[in-house]
C-alpha atoms as a PDB file:
ATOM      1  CA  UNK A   1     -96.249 -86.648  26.617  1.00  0.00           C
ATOM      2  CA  UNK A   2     -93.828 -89.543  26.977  1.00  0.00           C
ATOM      3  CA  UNK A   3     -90.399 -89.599  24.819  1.00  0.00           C
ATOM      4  CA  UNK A   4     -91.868 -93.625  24.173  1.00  0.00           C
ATOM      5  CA  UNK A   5     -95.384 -92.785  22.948  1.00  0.00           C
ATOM      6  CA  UNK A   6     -95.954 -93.604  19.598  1.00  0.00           C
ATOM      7  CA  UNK A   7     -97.830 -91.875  17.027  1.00  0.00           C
ATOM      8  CA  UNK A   8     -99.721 -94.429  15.388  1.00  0.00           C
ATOM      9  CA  UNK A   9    -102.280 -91.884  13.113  1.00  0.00           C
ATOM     10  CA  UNK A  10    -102.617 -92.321  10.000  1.00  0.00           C
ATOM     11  CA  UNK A  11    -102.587 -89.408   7.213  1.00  0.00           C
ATOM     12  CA  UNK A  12    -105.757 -89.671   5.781  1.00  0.00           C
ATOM     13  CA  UNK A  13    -105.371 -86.348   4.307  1.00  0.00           C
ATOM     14  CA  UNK A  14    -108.267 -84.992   6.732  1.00  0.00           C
ATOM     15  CA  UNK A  15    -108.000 -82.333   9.511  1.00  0.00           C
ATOM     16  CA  UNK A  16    -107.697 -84.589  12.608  1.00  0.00           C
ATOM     17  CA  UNK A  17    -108.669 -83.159  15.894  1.00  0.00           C
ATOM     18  CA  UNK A  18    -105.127 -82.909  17.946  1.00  0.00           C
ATOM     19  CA  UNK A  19    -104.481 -85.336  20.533  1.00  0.00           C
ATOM     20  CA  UNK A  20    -104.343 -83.807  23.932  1.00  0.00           C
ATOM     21  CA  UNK A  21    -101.406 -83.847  26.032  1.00  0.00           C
ATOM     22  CA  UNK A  22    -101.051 -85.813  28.890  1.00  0.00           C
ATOM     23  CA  UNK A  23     -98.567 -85.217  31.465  1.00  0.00           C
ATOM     24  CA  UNK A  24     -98.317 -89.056  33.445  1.00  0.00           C
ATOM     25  CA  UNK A  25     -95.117 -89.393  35.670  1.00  0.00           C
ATOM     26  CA  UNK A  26     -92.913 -91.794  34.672  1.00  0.00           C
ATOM     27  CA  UNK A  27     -91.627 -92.795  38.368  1.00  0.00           C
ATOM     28  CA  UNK A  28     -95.520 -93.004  39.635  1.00  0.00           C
ATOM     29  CA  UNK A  29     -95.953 -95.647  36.337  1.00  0.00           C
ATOM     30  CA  UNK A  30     -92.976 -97.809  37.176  1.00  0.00           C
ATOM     31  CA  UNK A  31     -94.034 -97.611  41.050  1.00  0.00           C
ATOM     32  CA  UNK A  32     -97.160 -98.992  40.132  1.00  0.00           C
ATOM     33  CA  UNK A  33     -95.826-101.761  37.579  1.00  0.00           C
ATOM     34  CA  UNK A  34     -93.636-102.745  39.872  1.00  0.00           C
ATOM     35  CA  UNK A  35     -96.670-103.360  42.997  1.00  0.00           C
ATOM     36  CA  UNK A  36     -98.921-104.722  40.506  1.00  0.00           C
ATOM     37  CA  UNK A  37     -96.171-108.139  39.058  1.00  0.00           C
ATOM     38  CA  UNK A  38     -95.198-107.870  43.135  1.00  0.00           C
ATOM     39  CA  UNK A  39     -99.099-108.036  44.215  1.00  0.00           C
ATOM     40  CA  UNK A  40    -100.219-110.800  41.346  1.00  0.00           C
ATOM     41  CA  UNK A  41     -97.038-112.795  41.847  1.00  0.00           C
ATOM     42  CA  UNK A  42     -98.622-113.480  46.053  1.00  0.00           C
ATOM     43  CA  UNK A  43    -101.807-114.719  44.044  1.00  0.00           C
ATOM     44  CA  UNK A  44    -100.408-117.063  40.989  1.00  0.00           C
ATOM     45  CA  UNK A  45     -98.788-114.390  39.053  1.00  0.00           C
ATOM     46  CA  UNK A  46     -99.935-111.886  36.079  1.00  0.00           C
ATOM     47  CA  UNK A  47    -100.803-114.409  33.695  1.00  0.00           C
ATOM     48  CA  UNK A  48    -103.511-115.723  35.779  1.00  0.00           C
ATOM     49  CA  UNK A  49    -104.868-112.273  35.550  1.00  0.00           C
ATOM     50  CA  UNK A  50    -104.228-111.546  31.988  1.00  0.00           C
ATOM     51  CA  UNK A  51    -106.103-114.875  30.904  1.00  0.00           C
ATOM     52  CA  UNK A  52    -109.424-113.985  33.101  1.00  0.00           C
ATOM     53  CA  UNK A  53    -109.461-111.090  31.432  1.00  0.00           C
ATOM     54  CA  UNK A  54    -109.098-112.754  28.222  1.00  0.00           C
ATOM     55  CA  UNK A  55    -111.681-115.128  28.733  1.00  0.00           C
ATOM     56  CA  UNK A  56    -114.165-111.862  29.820  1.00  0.00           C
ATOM     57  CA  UNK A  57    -113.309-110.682  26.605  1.00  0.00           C
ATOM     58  CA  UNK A  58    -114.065-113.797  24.621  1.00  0.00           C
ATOM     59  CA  UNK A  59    -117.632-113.880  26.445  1.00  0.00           C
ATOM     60  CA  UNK A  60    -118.721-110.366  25.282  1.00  0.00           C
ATOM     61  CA  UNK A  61    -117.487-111.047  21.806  1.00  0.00           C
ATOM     62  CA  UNK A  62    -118.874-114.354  21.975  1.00  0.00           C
ATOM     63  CA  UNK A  63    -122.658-112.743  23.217  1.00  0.00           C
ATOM     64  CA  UNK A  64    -121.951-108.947  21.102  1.00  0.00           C
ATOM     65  CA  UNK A  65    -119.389-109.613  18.366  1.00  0.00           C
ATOM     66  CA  UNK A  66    -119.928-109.785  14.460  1.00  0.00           C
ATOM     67  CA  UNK A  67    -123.739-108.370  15.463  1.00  0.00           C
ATOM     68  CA  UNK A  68    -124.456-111.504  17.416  1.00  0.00           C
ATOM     69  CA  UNK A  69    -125.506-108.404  20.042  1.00  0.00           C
ATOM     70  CA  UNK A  70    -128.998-108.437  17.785  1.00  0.00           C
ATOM     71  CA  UNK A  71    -129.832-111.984  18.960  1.00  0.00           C
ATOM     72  CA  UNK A  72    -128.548-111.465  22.471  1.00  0.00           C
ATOM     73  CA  UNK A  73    -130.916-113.087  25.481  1.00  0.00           C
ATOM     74  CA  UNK A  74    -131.653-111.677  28.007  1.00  0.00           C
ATOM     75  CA  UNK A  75    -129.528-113.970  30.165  1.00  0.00           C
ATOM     76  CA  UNK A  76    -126.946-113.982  28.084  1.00  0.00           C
ATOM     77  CA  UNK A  77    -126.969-110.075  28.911  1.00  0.00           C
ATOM     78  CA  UNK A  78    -126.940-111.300  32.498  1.00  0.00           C
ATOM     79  CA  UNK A  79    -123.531-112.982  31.997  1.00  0.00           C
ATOM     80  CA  UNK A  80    -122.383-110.266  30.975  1.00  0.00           C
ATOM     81  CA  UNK A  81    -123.664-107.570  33.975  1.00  0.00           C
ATOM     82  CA  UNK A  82    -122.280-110.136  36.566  1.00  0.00           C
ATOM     83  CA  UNK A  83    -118.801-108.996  35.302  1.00  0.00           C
ATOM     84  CA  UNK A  84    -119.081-105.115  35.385  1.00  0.00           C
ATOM     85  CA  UNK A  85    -119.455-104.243  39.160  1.00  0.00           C
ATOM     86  CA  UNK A  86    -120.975-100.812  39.115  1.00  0.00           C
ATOM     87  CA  UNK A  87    -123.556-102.371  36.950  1.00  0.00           C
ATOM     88  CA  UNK A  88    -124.804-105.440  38.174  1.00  0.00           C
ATOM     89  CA  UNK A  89    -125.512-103.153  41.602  1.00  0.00           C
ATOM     90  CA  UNK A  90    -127.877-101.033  39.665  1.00  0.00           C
ATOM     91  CA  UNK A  91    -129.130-103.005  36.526  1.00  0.00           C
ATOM     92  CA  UNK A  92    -131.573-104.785  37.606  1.00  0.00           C
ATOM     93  CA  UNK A  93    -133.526-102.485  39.386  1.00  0.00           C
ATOM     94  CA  UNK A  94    -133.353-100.414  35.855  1.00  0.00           C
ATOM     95  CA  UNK A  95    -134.158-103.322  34.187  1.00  0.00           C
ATOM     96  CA  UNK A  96    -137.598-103.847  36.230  1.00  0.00           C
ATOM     97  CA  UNK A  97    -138.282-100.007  35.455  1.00  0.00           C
ATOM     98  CA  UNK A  98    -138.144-100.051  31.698  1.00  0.00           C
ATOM     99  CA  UNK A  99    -137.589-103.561  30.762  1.00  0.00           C
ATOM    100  CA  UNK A 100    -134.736-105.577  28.593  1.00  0.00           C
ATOM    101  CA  UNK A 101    -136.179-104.766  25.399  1.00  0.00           C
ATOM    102  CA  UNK A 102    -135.420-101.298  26.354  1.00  0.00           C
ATOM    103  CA  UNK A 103    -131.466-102.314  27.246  1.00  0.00           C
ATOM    104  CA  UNK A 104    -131.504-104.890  24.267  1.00  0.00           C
ATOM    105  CA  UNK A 105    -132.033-101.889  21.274  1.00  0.00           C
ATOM    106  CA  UNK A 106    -129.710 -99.109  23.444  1.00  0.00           C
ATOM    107  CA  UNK A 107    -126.698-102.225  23.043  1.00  0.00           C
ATOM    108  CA  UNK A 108    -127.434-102.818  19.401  1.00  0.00           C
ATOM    109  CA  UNK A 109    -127.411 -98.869  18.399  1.00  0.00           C
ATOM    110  CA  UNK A 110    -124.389 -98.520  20.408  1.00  0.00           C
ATOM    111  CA  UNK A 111    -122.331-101.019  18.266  1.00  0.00           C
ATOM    112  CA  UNK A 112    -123.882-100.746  15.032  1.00  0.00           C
ATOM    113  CA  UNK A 113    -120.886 -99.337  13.138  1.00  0.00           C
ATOM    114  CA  UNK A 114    -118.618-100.154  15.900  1.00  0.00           C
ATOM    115  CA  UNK A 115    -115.732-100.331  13.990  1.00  0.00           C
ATOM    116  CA  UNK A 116    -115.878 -96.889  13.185  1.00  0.00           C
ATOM    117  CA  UNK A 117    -113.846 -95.243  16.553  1.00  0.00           C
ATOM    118  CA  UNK A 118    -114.753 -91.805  14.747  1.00  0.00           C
ATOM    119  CA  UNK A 119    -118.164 -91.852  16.057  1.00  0.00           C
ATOM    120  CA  UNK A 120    -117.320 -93.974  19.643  1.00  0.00           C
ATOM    121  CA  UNK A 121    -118.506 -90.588  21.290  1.00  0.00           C
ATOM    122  CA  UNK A 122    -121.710 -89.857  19.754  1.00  0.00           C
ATOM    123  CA  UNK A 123    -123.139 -93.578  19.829  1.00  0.00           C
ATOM    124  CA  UNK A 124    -121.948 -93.484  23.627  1.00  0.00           C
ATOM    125  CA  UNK A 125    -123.490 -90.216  23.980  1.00  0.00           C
ATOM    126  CA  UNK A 126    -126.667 -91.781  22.167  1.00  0.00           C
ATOM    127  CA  UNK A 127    -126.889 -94.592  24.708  1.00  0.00           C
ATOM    128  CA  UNK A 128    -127.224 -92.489  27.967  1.00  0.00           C
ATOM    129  CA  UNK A 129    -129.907 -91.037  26.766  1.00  0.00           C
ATOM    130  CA  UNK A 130    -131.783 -94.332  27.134  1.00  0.00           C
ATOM    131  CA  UNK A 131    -131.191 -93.744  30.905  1.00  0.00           C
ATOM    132  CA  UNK A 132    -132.524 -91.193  33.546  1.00  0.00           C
ATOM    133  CA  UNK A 133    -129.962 -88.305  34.115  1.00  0.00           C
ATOM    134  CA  UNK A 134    -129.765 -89.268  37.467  1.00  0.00           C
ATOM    135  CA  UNK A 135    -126.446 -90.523  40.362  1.00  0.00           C
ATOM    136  CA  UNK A 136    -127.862 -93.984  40.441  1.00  0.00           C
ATOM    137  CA  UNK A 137    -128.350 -94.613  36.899  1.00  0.00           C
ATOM    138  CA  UNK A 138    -124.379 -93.380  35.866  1.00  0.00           C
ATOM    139  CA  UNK A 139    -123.471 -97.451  35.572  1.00  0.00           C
ATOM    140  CA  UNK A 140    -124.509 -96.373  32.121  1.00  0.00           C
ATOM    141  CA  UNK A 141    -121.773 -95.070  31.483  1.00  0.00           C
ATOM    142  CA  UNK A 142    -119.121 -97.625  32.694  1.00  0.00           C
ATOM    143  CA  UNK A 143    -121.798-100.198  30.741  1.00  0.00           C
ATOM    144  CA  UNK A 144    -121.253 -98.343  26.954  1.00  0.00           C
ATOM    145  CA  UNK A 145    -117.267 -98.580  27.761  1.00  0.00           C
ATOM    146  CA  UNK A 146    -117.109-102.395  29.104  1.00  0.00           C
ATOM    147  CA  UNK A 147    -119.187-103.779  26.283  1.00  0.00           C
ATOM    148  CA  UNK A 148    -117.073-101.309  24.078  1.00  0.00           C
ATOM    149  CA  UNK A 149    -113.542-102.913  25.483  1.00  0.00           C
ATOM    150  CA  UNK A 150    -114.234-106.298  25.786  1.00  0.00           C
ATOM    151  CA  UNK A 151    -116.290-106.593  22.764  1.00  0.00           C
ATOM    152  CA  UNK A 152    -113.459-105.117  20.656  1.00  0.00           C
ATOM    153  CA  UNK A 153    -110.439-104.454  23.191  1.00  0.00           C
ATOM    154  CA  UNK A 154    -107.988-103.428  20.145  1.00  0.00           C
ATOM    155  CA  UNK A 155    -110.369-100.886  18.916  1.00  0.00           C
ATOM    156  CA  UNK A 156    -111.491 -99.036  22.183  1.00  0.00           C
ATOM    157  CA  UNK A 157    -109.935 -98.495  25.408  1.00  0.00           C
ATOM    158  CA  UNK A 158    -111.823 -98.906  28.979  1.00  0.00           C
ATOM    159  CA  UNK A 159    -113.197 -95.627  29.312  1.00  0.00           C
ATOM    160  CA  UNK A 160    -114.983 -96.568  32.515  1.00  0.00           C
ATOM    161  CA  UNK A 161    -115.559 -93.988  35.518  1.00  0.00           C
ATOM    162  CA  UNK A 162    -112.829 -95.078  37.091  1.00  0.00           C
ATOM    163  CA  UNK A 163    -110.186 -94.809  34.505  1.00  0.00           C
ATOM    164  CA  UNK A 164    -111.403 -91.264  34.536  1.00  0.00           C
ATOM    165  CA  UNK A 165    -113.962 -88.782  35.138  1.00  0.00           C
ATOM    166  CA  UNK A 166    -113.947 -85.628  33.883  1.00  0.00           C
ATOM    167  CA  UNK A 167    -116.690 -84.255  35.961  1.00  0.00           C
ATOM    168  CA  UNK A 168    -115.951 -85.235  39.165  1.00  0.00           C
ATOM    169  CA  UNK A 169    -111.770 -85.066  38.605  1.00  0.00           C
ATOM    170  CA  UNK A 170    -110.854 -88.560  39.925  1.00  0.00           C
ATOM    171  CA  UNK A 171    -109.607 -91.771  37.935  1.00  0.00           C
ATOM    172  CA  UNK A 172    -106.443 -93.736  37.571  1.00  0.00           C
ATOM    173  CA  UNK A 173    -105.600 -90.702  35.134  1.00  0.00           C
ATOM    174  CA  UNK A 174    -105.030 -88.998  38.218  1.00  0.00           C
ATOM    175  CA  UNK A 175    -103.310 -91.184  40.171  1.00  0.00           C
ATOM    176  CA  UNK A 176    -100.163 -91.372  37.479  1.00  0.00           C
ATOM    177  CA  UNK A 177    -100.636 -87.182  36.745  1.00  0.00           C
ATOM    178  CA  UNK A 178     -97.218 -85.505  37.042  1.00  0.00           C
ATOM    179  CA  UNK A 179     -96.917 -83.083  39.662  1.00  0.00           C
ATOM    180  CA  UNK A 180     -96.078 -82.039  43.445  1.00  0.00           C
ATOM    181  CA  UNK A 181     -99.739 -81.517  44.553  1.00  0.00           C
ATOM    182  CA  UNK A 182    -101.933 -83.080  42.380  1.00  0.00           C
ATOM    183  CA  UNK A 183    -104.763 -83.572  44.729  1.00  0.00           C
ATOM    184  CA  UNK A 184    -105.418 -79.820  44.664  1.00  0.00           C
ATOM    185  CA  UNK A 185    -105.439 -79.949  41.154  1.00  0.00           C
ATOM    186  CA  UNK A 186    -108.199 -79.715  38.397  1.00  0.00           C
ATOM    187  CA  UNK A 187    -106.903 -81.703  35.104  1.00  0.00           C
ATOM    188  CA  UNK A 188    -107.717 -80.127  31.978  1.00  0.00           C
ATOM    189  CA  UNK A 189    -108.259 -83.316  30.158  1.00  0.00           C
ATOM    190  CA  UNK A 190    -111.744 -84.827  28.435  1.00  0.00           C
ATOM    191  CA  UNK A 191    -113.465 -88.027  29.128  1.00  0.00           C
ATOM    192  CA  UNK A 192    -114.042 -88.965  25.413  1.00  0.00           C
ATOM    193  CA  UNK A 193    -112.441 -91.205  23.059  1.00  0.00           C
ATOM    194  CA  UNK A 194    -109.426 -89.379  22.296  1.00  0.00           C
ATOM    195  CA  UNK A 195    -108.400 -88.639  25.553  1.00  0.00           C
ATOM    196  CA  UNK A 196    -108.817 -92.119  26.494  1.00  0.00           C
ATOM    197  CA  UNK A 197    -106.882 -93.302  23.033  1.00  0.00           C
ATOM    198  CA  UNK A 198    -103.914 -91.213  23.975  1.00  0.00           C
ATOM    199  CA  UNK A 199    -103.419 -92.784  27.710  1.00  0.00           C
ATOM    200  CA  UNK A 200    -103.790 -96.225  26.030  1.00  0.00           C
ATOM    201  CA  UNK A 201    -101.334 -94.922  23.544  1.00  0.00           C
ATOM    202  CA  UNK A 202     -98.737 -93.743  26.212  1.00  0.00           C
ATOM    203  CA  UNK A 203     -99.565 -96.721  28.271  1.00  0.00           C
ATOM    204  CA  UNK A 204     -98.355 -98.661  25.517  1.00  0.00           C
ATOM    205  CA  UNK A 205     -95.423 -97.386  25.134  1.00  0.00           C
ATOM    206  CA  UNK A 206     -94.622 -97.460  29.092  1.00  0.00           C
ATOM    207  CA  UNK A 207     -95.295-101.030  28.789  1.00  0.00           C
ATOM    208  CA  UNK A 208     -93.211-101.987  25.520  1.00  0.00           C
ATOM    209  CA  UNK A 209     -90.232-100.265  27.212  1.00  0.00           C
ATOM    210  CA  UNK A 210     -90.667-102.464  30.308  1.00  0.00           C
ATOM    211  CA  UNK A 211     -91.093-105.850  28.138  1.00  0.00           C
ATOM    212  CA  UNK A 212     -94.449-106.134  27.724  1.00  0.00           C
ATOM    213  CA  UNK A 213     -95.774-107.305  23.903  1.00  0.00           C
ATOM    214  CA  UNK A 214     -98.625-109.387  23.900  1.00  0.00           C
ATOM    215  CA  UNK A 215    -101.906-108.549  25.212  1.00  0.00           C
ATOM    216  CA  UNK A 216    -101.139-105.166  25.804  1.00  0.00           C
ATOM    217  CA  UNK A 217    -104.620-103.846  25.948  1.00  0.00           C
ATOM    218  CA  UNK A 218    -105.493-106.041  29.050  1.00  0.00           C
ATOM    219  CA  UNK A 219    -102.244-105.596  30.430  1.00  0.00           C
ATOM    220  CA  UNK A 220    -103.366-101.670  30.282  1.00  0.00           C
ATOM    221  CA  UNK A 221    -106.638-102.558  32.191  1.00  0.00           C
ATOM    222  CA  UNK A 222    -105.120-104.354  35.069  1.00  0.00           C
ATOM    223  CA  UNK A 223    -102.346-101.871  35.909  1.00  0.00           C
ATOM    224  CA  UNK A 224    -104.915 -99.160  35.824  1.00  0.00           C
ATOM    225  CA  UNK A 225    -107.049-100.728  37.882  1.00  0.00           C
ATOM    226  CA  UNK A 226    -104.001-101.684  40.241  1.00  0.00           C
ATOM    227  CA  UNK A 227    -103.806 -97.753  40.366  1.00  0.00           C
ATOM    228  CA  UNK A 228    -106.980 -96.955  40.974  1.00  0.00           C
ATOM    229  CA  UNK A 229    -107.444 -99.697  43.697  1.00  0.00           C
ATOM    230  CA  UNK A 230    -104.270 -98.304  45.276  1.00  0.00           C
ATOM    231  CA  UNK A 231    -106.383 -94.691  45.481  1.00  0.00           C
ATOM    232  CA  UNK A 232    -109.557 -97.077  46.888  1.00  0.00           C
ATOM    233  CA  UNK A 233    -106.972 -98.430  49.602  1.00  0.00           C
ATOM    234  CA  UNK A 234    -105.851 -95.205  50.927  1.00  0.00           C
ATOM    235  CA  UNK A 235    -108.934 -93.239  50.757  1.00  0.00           C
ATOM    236  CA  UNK A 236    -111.959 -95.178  49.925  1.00  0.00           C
ATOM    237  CA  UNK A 237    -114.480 -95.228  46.933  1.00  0.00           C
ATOM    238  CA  UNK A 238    -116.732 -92.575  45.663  1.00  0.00           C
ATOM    239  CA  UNK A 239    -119.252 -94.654  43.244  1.00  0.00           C
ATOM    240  CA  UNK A 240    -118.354 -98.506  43.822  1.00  0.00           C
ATOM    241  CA  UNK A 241    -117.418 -97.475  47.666  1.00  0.00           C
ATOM    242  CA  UNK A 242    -120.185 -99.933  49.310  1.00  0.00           C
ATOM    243  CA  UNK A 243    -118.160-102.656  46.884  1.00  0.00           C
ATOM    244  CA  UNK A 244    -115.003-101.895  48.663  1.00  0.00           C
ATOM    245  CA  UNK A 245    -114.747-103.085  52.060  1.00  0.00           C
ATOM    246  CA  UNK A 246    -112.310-104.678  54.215  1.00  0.00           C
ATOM    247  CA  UNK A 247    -109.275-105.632  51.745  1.00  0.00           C
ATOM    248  CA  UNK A 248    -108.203-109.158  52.504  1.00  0.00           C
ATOM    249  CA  UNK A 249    -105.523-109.113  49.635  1.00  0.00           C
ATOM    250  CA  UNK A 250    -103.146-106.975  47.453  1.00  0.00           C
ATOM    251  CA  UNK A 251    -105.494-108.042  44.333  1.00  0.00           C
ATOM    252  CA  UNK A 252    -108.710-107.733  45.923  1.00  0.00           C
ATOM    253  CA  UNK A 253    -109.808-104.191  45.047  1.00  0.00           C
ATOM    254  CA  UNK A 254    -107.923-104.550  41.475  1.00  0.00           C
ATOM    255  CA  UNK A 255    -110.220-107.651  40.554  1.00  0.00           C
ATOM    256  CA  UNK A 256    -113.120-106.001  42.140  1.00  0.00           C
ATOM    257  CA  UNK A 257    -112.820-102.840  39.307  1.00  0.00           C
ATOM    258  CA  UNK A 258    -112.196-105.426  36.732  1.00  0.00           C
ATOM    259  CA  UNK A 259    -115.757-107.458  37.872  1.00  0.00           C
ATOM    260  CA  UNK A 260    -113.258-110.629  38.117  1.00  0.00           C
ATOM    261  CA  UNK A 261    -114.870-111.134  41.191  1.00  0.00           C
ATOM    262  CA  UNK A 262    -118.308-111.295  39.898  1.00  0.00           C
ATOM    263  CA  UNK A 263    -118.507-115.104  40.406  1.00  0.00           C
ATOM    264  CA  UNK A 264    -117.728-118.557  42.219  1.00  0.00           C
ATOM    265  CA  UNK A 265    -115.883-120.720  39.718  1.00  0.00           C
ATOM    266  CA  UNK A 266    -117.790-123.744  41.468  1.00  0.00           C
ATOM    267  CA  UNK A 267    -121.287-123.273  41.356  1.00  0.00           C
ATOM    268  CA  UNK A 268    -121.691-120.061  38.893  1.00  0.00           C
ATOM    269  CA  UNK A 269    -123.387-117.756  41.304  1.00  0.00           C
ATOM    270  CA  UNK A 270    -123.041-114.713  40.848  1.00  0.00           C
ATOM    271  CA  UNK A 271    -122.983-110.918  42.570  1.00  0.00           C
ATOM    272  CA  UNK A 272    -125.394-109.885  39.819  1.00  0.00           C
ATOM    273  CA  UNK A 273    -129.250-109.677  42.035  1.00  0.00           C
ATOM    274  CA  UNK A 274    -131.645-109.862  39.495  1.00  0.00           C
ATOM    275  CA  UNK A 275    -135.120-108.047  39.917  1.00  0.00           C
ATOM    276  CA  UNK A 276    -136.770-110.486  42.371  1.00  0.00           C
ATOM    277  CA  UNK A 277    -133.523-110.207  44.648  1.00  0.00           C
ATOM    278  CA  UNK A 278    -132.184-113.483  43.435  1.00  0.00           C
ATOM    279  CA  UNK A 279    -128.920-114.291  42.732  1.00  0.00           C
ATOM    280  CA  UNK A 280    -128.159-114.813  38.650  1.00  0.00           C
ATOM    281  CA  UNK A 281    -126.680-118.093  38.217  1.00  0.00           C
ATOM    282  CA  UNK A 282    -124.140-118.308  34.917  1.00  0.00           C
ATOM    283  CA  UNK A 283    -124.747-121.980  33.289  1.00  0.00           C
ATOM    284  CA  UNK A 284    -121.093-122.409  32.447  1.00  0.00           C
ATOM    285  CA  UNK A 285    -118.988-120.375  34.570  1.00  0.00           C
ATOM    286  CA  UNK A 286    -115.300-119.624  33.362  1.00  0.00           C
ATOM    287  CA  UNK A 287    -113.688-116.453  35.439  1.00  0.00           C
ATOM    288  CA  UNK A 288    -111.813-116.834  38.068  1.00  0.00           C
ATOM    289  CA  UNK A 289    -113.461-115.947  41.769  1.00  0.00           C
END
């Protein structure tokens, strides 16, 4: 654990499950601040970043905040798909399997009581169960933890795949681990909420030190998807892999993870195919390509 993490727990005079301990490298963090500001400065600079990814956030509170999720459309869930990658390359085949209505009352169990981080896990775990336990159906999972984020991005962090994944032992986690040969290791750290909550935590921390204040929870998602997308560069994608081809910029692969790619500013089209093969168009688009 860093000397700048910050124990922000409250005593609530109930046994509290201990946070584990994560052992990031401080010179790996600073090495990838440091190419992130270098790589967004080439394209317009951080802020350009930062404010796509706030105005991702205000669609999904827009479509799922304040139980506005319950009267959700089915295009309006569309919107929202174009902007997760791993998603809107499997959705809408699921979608012509088992139908929205099916999707629509998974998204509304999943944030009833979302303010409640307590039970993050179980209403996650409660939502895959609505899927096949099957490889092409795990955008599930990286579905539960964008609408999570975006929806409320001071209450949960992005606990996508790529962030980590206990299972298969790869993630920006990883990537900033401490050690001399950490590719031949196996981390002994969880994929659940409290894992996740003590990176953010740390992250935090890293970031305050080095002068960031405001929108620290995006701020979090872009330099772990800069480290990720640096892992994608060198040795190529596992799950979003066919999504990952031919880098034409130090941002690319970073806004690709992000789904800040997932459509042209002009005309709205999107990367989202819906189940006839077509192209979803978003009415009012507002991302950056």
């Amino acid at each position: 654990m860093f000397p700048w993490a910050r124990n922000t727990s409250k005593n609530t005079g109930v046994a509290e499950t201990p946070a584990p301990v994560l052992d990031l490298s401080g010179p790996k963090l600073r090495f990838f601040l440091e190419s992130l500001l270098d790589a967004a400065e080439r394209e317009g600079g951080i802020e350009r970043y930062v404010s796509a990814l706030t105005l991702k956030a205000v669609l999904f509170q827009d479509v799922l905040g304040k139980g506005r999720v319950e009267d959700m459309t089915s295009t309006e869930f569309n919107d929202l798909c174009a902007f997760i990658t791993p998603v809107r390359r499997r959705v809408g085949a699921w979608l012509g399997e088992f139908g929205y209505a099916r999707m629509h009352e998974a998204l509304v169990a999943l944030l009833k009581g979302w303010s409640d981080t307590s039970t993050a896990d179980q209403r996650i775990a409660r939502f895959l169960k609505c899927f096949p336990d099957e490889k092409k159906h795990r955008f599930a999972r990286d579905l539960a933890a964008e609408v999570l984020h975006f929806t409320a991005p001071d209450h949960y962090p992005l606990m996508t795949r790529w962030m980590w994944d206990a299972k298969a032992n790869t993630g920006a986690l990883r990537e900033i681990w401490y050690g001399d040969n950490v590719d031949a290791m196996t981390i002994d750290a969880g994929d659940d909420f409290l894992t996740h909550k003590t990176s953010r935590d740390e992250l935090t921390g890293f970031l305050s030190d080095n002068g960031v204040f405001r929108d620290v929870p995006l701020y979090i998602d872009l330099l772990c998807a800069h480290i990720y997308a640096g892992y994608i560069n060198d040795r190529g994608g596992q799950f979003l892999r066919s999504d990952f081809q031919a880098p034409q910029d130090p941002m690319l692969h970073t806004r690709r993870l992000l789904g800040l790619d997932g459509i042209d500013s002009e005309t709205g089209r999107t990367r989202l195919k819906l189940i006839d093969g077509s192209a979803h168009v978003v009415e009012t688009p507002k991302l950056l390509n």
